[in-house]
Protein backbone atom coordinates (compact mmCIF):
# COMPACT_ATOMS: atom_id res chain seq x y z
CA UNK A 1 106.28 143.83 101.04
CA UNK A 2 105.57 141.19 98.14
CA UNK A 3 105.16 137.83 99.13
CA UNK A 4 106.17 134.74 96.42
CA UNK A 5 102.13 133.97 96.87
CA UNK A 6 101.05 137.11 95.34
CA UNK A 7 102.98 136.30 92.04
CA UNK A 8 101.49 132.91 91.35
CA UNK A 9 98.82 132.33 89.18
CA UNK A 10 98.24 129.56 86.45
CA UNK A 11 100.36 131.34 83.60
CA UNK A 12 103.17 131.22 86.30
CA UNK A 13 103.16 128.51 87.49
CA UNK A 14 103.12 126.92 83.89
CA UNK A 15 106.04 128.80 83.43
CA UNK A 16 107.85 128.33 86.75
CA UNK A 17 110.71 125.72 85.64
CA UNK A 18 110.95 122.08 87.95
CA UNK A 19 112.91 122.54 91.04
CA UNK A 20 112.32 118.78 92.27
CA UNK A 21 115.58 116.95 91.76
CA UNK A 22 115.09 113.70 89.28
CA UNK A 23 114.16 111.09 91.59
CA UNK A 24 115.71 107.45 91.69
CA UNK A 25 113.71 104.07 90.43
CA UNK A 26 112.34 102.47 93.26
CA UNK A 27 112.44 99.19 94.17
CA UNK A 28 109.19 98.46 96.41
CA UNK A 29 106.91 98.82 93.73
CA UNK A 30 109.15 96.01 91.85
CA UNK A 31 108.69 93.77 95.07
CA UNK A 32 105.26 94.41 95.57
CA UNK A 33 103.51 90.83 96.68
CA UNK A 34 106.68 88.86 96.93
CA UNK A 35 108.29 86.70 99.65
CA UNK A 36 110.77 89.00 101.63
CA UNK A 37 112.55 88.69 104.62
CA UNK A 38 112.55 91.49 107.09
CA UNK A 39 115.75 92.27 108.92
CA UNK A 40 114.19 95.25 112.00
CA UNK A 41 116.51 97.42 113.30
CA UNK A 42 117.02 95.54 116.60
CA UNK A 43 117.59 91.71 114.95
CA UNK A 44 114.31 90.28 114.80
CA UNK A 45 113.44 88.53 111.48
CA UNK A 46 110.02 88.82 110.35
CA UNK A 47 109.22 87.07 106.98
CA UNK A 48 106.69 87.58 104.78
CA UNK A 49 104.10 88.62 101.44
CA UNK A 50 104.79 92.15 101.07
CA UNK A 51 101.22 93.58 100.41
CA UNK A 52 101.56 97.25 100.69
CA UNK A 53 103.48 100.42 101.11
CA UNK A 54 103.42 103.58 101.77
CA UNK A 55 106.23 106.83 102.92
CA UNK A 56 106.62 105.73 106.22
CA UNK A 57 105.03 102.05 106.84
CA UNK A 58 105.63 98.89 105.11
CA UNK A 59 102.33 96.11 105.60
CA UNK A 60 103.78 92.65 105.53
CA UNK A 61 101.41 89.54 105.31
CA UNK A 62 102.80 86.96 107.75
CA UNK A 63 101.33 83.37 108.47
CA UNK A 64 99.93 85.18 112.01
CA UNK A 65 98.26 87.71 110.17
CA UNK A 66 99.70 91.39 108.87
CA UNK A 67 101.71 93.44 109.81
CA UNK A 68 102.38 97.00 109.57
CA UNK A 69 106.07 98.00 110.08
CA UNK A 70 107.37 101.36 110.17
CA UNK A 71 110.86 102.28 107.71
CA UNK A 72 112.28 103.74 110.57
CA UNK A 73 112.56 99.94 111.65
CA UNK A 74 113.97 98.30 108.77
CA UNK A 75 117.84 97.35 108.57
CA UNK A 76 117.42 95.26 105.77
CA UNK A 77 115.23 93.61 103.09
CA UNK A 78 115.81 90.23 101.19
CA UNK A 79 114.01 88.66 98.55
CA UNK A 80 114.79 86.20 95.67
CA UNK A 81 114.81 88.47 92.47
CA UNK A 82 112.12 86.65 89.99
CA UNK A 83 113.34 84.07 87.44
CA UNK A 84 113.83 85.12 84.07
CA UNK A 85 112.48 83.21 81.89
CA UNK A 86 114.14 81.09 79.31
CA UNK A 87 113.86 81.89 75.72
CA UNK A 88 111.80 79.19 74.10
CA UNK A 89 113.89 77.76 70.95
């Protein structure tokens, strides 16, 4: 019996063509240490700097300290998009 394992080496895998689908922008990274307000999953508002992310947990800077919320959690998230700014004449 041949196993997949047995076939891979680094020719192959150079060869081996992507099988990830394209992924789609994210918008965390664009929100990254801005103002947000938290909507959790059961109601409660928590509001907040939003200092860091990773797959599963969000850390939120709050005037009581941070935060670490879990996605799972999350129902919504607001912010105010940044101003653009004007064209100088």
């Amino acid at each position: 019996m041949t196993f997949m394992s047995d076939n891979l080496t680094e020719d192959n895998l150079q060869k081996m063509p992507e099988t990830r689908e394209r992924r789609l922008p994210q918008f965390l990274p664009k929100i990254l240490g801005q103002k947000v307000t938290i909507r959790l999953s059961d109601g409660r508002l928590l509001q907040g700097e939003l200092k860091a992310f990773n797959a599963y947990e969000l850390l939120i800077g709050t005037p009581r300290g941070e935060t670490i919320v879990f996605k799972g959690q999350v129902a919504t998230i607001d912010y105010e998009p940044p101003k653009e700014k004007e064209a100088s004449a």
